[in-house]
C-alpha atoms as a PDB file:
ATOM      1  CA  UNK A   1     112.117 127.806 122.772  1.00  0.00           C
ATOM      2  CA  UNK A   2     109.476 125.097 122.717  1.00  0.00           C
ATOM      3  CA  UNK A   3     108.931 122.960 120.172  1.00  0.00           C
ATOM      4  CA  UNK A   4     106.456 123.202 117.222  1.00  0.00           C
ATOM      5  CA  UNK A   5     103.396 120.986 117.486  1.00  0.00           C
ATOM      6  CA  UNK A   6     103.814 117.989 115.068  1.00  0.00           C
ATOM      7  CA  UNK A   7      99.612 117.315 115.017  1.00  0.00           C
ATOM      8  CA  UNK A   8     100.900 113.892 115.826  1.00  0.00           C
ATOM      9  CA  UNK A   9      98.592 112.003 117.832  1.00  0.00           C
ATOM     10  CA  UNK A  10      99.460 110.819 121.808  1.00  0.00           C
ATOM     11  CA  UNK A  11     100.953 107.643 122.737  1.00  0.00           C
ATOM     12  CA  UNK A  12     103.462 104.779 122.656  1.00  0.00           C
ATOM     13  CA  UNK A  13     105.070 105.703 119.017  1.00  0.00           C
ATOM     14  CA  UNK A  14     104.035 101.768 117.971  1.00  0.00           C
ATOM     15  CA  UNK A  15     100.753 102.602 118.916  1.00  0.00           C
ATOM     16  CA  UNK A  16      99.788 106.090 117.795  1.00  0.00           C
ATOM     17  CA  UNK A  17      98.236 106.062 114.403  1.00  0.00           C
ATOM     18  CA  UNK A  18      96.224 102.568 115.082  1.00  0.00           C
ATOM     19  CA  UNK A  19      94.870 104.199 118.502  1.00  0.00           C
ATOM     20  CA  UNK A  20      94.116 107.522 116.457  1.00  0.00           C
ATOM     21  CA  UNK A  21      92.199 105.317 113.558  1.00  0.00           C
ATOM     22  CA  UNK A  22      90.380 103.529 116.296  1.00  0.00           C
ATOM     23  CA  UNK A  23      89.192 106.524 118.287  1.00  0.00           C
ATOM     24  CA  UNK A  24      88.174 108.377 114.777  1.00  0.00           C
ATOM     25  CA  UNK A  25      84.513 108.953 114.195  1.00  0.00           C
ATOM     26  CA  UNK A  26      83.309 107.387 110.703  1.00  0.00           C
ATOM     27  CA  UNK A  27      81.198 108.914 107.782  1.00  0.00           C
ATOM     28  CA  UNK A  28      77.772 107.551 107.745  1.00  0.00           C
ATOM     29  CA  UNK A  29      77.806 105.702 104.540  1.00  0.00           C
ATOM     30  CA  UNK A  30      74.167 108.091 103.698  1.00  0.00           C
ATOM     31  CA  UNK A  31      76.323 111.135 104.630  1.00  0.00           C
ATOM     32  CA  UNK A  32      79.123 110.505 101.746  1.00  0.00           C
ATOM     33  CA  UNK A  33      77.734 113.160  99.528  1.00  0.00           C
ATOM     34  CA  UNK A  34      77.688 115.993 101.799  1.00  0.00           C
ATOM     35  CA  UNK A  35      81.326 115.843 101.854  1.00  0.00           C
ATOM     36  CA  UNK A  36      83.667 117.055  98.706  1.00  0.00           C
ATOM     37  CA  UNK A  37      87.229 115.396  99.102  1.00  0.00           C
ATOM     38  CA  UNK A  38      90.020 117.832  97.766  1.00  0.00           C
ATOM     39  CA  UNK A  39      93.636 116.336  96.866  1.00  0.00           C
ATOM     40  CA  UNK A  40      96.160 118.100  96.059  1.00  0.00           C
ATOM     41  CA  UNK A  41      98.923 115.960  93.595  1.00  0.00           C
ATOM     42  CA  UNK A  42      98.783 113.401  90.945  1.00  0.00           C
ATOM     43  CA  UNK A  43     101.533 111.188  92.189  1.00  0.00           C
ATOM     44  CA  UNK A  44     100.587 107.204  93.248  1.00  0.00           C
ATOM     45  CA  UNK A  45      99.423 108.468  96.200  1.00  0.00           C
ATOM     46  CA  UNK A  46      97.005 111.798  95.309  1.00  0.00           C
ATOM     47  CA  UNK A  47      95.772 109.364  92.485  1.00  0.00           C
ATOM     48  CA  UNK A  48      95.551 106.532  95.061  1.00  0.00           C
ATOM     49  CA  UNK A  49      93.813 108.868  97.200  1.00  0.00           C
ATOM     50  CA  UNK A  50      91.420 110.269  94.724  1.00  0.00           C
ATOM     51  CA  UNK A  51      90.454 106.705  92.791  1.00  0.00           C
ATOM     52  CA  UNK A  52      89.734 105.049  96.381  1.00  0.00           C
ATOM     53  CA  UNK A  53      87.787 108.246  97.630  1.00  0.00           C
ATOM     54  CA  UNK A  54      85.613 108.225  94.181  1.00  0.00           C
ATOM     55  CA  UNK A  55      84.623 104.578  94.395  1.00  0.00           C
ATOM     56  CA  UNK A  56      83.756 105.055  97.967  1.00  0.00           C
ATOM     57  CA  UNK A  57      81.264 107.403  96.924  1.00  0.00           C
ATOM     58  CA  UNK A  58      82.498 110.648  97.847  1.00  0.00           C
ATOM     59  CA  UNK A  59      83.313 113.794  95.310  1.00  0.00           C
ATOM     60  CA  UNK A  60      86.435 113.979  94.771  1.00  0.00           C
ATOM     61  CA  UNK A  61      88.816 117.052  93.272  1.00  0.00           C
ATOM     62  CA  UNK A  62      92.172 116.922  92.252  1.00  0.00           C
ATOM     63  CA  UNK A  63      94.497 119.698  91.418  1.00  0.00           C
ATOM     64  CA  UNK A  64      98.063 119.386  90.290  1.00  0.00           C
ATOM     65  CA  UNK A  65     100.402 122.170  88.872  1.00  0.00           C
ATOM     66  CA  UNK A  66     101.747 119.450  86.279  1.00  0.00           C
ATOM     67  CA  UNK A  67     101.085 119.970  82.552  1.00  0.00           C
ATOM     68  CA  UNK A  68      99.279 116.890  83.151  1.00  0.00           C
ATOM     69  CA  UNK A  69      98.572 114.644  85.954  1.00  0.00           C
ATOM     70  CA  UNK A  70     100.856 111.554  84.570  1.00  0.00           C
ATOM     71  CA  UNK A  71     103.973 113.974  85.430  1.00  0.00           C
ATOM     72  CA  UNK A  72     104.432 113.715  89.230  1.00  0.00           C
ATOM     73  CA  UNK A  73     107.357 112.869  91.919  1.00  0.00           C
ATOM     74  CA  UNK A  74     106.630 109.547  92.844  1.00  0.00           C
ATOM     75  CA  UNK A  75     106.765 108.450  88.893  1.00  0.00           C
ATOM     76  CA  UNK A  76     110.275 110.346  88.523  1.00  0.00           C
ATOM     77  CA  UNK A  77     111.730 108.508  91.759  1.00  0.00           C
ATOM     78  CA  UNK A  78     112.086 104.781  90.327  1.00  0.00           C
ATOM     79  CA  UNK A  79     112.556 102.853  93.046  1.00  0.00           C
ATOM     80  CA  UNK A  80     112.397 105.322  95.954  1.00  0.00           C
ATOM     81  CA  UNK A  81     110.073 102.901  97.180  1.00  0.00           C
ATOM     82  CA  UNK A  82     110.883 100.803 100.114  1.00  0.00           C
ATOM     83  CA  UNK A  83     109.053  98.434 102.134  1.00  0.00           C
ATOM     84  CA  UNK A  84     109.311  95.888 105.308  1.00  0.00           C
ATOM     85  CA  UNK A  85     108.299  92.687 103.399  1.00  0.00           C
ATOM     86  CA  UNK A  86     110.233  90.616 106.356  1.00  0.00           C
ATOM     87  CA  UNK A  87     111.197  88.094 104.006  1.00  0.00           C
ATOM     88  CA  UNK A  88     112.127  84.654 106.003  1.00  0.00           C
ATOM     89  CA  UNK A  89     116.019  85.083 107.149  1.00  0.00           C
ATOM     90  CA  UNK A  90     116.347  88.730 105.876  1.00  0.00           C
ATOM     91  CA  UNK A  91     116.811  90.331 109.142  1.00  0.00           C
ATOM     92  CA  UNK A  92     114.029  93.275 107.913  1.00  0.00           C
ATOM     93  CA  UNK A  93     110.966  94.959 110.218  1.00  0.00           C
ATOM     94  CA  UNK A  94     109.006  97.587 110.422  1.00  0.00           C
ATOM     95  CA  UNK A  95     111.345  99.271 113.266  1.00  0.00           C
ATOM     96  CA  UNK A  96     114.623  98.457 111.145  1.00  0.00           C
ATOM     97  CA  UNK A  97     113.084 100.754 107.915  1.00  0.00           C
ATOM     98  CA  UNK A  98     111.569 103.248 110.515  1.00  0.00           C
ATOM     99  CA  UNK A  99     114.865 103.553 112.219  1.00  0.00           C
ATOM    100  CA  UNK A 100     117.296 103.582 108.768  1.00  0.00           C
ATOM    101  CA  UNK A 101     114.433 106.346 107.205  1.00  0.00           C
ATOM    102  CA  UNK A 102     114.757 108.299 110.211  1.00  0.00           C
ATOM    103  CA  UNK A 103     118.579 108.080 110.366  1.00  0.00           C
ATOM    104  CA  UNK A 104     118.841 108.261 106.465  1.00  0.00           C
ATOM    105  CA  UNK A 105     117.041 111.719 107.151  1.00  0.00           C
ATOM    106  CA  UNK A 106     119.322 113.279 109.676  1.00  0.00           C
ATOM    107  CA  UNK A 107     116.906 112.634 112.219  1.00  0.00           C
ATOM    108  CA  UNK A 108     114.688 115.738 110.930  1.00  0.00           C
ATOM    109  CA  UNK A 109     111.542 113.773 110.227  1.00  0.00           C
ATOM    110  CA  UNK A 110     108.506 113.346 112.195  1.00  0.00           C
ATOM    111  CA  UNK A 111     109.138 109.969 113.558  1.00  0.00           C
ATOM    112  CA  UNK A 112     105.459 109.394 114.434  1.00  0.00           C
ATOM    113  CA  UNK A 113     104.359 109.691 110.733  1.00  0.00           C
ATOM    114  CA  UNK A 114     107.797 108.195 109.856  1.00  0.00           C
ATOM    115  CA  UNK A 115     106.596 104.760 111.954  1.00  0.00           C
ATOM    116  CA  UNK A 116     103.041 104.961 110.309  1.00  0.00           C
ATOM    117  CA  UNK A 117     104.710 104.852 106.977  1.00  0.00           C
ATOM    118  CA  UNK A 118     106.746 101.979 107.824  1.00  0.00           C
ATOM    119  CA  UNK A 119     103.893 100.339 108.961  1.00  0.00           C
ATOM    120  CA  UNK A 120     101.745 100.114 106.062  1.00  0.00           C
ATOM    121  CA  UNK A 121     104.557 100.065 103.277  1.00  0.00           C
ATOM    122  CA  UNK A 122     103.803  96.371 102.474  1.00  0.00           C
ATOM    123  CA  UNK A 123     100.434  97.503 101.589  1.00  0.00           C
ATOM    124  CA  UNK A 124     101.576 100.281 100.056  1.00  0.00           C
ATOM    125  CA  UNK A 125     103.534  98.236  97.863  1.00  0.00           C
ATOM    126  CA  UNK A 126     100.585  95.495  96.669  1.00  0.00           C
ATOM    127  CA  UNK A 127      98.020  98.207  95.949  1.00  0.00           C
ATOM    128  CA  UNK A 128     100.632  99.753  93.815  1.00  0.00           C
ATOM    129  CA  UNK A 129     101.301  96.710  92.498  1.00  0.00           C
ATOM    130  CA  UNK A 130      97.775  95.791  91.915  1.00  0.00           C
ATOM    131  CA  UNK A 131      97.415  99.293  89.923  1.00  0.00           C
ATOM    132  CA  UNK A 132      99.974  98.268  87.809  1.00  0.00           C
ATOM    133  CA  UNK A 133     102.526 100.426  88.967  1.00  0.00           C
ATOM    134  CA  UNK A 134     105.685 100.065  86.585  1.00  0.00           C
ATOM    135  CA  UNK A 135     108.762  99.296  88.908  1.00  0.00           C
ATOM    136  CA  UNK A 136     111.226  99.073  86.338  1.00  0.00           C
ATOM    137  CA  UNK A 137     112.920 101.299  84.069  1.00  0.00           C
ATOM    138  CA  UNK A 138     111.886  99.191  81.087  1.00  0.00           C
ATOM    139  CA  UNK A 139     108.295 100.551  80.532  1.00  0.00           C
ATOM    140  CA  UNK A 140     107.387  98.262  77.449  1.00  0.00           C
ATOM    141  CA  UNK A 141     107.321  94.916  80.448  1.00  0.00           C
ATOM    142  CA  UNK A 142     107.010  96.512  83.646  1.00  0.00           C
ATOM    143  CA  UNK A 143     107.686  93.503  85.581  1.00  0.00           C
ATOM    144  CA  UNK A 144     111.089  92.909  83.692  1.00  0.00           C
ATOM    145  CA  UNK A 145     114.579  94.801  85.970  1.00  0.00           C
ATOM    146  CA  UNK A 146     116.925  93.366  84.433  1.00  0.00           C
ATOM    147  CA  UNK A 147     117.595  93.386  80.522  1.00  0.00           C
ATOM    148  CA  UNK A 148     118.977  90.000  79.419  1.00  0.00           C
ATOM    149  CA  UNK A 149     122.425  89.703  79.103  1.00  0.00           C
ATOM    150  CA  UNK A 150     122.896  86.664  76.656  1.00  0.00           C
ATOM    151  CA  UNK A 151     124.436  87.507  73.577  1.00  0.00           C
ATOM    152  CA  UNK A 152     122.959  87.881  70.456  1.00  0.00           C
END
């Protein structure tokens, strides 16, 4: 029984997505309006998607079957977030967190898209960051992880 096609494009896995962004035809900046953007989800990355589609000029929609659009997976996950910052003697890449998220997923993900994540989680992380994405669990200083322990 042959496999299902993955849309994933052709290539060397290290190479795939940056060939597939390079061969990609671009909107002519005087064509933005023609196009409506649709994105489904309110998590960082449907908002991400949305706020960076809006200030390039295209319309944007976004639905979400939340109450309200605050309420989404990535904001329940606290610190599901991972990223190959290759800090000096850490021993970290972007093949070591491709390989563990592949592994850590029973080998059932698309390792194509799996790579491309693993590629541009650094950046993923600073324009999270940059949002002001809380990533603590003490939401009145978002930047603080670790209550103090000195008595009192």
């Amino acid at each position: 029984m042959p496999l299902p096609d993955s849309k994933t494009p052709e290539g060397p896995i290290e190479e795939r997505w940056d060939n597939h962004k390079f061969k990609m035809k671009l909107v002519n900046p005087a064509n933005k309006r023609k196009f409506k953007v649709i994105v489904v989800g309110t998590g960082l990355a449907g908002a991400s998607a949305a706020a960076t589609m809006g200030e390039l000029g295209y319309e944007v929609e976004v639905f979400t079957f939340h109450d309200t659009p605050r309420r989404g997976h990535s904001i329940s996950a606290q610190g599901g977030i991972n990223a190959a910052k290759n800090y000096q003697n850490d021993g970290d890449s972007i093949y070591r967190l491709f390989y563990d998220t592949v592994k850590g997923g029973d080998f059932r993900s698309r390792e194509s898209n799996v790579y491309r994540l693993a590629q541009v989680s650094v950046d993923i992380i600073d324009q999270c960051a940059a949002q002001g994405v809380p990533f603590a669990r003490e939401y009145g200083d978002c930047w603080t992880t670790v209550p103090s322990a000195a008595p009192r």
